[in-house]
Protein backbone atom coordinates (compact mmCIF):
# COMPACT_ATOMS: atom_id res chain seq x y z
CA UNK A 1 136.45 90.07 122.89
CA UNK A 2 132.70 90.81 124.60
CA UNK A 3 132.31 89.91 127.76
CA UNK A 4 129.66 87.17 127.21
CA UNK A 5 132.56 85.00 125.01
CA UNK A 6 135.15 85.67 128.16
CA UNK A 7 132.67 83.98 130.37
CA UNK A 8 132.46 81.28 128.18
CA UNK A 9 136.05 80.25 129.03
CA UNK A 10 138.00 78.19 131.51
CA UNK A 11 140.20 81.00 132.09
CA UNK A 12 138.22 82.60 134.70
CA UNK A 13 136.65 81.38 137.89
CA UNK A 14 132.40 81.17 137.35
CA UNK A 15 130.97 85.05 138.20
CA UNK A 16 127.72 86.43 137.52
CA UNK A 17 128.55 90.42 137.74
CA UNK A 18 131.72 92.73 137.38
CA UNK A 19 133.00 94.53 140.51
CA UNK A 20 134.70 97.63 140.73
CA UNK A 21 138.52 97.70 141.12
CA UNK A 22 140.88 101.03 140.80
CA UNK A 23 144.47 100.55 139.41
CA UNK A 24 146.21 103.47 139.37
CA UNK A 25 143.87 105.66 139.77
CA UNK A 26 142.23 104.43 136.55
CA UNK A 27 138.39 102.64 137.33
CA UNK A 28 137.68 99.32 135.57
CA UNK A 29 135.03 96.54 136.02
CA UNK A 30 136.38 92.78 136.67
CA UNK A 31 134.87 89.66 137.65
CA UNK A 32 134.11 88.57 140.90
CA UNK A 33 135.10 85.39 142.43
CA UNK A 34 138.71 86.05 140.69
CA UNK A 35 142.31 86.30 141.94
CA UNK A 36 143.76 89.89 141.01
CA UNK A 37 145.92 88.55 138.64
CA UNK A 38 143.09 87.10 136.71
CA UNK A 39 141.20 89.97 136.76
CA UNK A 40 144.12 92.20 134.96
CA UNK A 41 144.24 89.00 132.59
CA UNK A 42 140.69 89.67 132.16
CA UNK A 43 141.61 93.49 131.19
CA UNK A 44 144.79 92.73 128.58
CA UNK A 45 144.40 89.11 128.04
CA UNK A 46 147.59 88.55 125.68
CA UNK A 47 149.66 90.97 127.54
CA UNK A 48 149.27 89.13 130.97
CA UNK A 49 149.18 85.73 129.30
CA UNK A 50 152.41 86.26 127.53
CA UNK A 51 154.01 88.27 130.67
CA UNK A 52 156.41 86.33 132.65
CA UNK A 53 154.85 85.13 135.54
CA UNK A 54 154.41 81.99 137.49
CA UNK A 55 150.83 82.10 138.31
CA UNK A 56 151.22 80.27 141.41
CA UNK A 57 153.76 82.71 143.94
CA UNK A 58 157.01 81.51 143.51
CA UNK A 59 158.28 84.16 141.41
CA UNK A 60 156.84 86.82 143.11
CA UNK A 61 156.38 88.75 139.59
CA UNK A 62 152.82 89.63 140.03
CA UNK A 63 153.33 91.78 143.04
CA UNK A 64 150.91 94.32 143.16
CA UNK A 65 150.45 97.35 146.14
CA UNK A 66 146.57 97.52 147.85
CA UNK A 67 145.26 100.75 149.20
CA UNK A 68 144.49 100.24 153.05
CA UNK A 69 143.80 102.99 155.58
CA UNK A 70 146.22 105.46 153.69
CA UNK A 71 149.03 103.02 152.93
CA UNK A 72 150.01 100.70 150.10
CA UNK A 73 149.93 97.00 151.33
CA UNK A 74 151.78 94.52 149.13
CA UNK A 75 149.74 91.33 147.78
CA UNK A 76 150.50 88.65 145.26
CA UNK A 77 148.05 89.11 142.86
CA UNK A 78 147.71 85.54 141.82
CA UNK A 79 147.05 84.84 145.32
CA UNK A 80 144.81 87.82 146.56
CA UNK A 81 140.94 87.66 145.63
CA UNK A 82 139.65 90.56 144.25
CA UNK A 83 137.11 92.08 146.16
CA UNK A 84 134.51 95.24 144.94
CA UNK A 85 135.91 98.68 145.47
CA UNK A 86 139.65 97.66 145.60
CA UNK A 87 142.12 99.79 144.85
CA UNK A 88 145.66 99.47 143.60
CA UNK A 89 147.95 101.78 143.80
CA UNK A 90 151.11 100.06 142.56
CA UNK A 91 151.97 97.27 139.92
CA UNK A 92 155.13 95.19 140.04
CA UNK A 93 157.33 96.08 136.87
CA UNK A 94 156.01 92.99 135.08
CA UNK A 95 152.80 93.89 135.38
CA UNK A 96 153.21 97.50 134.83
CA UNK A 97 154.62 96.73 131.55
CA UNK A 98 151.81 93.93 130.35
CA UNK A 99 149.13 96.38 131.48
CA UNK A 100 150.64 99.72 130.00
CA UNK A 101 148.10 99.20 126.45
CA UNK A 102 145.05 98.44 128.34
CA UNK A 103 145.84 101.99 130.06
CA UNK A 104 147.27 104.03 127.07
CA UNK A 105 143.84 105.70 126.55
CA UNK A 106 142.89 109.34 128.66
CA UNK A 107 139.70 107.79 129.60
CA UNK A 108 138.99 105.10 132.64
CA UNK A 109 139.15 101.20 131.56
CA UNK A 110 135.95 100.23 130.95
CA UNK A 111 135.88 96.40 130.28
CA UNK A 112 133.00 96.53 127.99
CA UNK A 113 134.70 98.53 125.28
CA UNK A 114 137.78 96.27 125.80
């Protein structure tokens, strides 16, 4: 899907650029103005739509870990705003396993060739 038909869509909050986010060491460009867990929707659309999650907390599912000052911090990802520059160092199971295609490639996500 290009990005000008994801835009398009009620999936995602309204953004006008793509900010930089690290998962896993791997670079990638997602929308602002998004919760993290939209934003890896945004990278593997049917893998995080079909995943089991919750979308709203309760299951906990989308845990994911946040760099800060050395450590990992754990988040909810359908909770936590993405912001440009963040970095995640660690994916709940669930997540690890609806986001292992997007990263099956040597090179770094880049959502335009999605």
């Amino acid at each position: 899907m290009k990005m000008d038909e994801r835009t398009g869509t009620d999936m995602f909050a309204p953004y006008k650029t793509l900010v930089r986010m690290v998962i896993n060491g791997r670079e990638c460009r997602v929308p602002e103005n998004n919760s993290v867990l939209r934003c890896l929707q945004y990278l593997a659309v049917d893998a995080v739509s079909e995943a089991e999650l919750c979308w709203n907390g309760d299951c906990m599912n989308c845990k994911v870990w946040i760099a800060r000052q050395g450590n990992g911090k754990p988040a909810i990802a359908c909770r936590h705003m993405v912001s440009d520059g963040m970095e995640i160092t660690k994916l709940s199971e669930h997540l690890e396993e609806a986001m292992k295609d997007a990263f099956s490639g040597d090179d770094d996500v880049n959502i335009l060739e999605l």
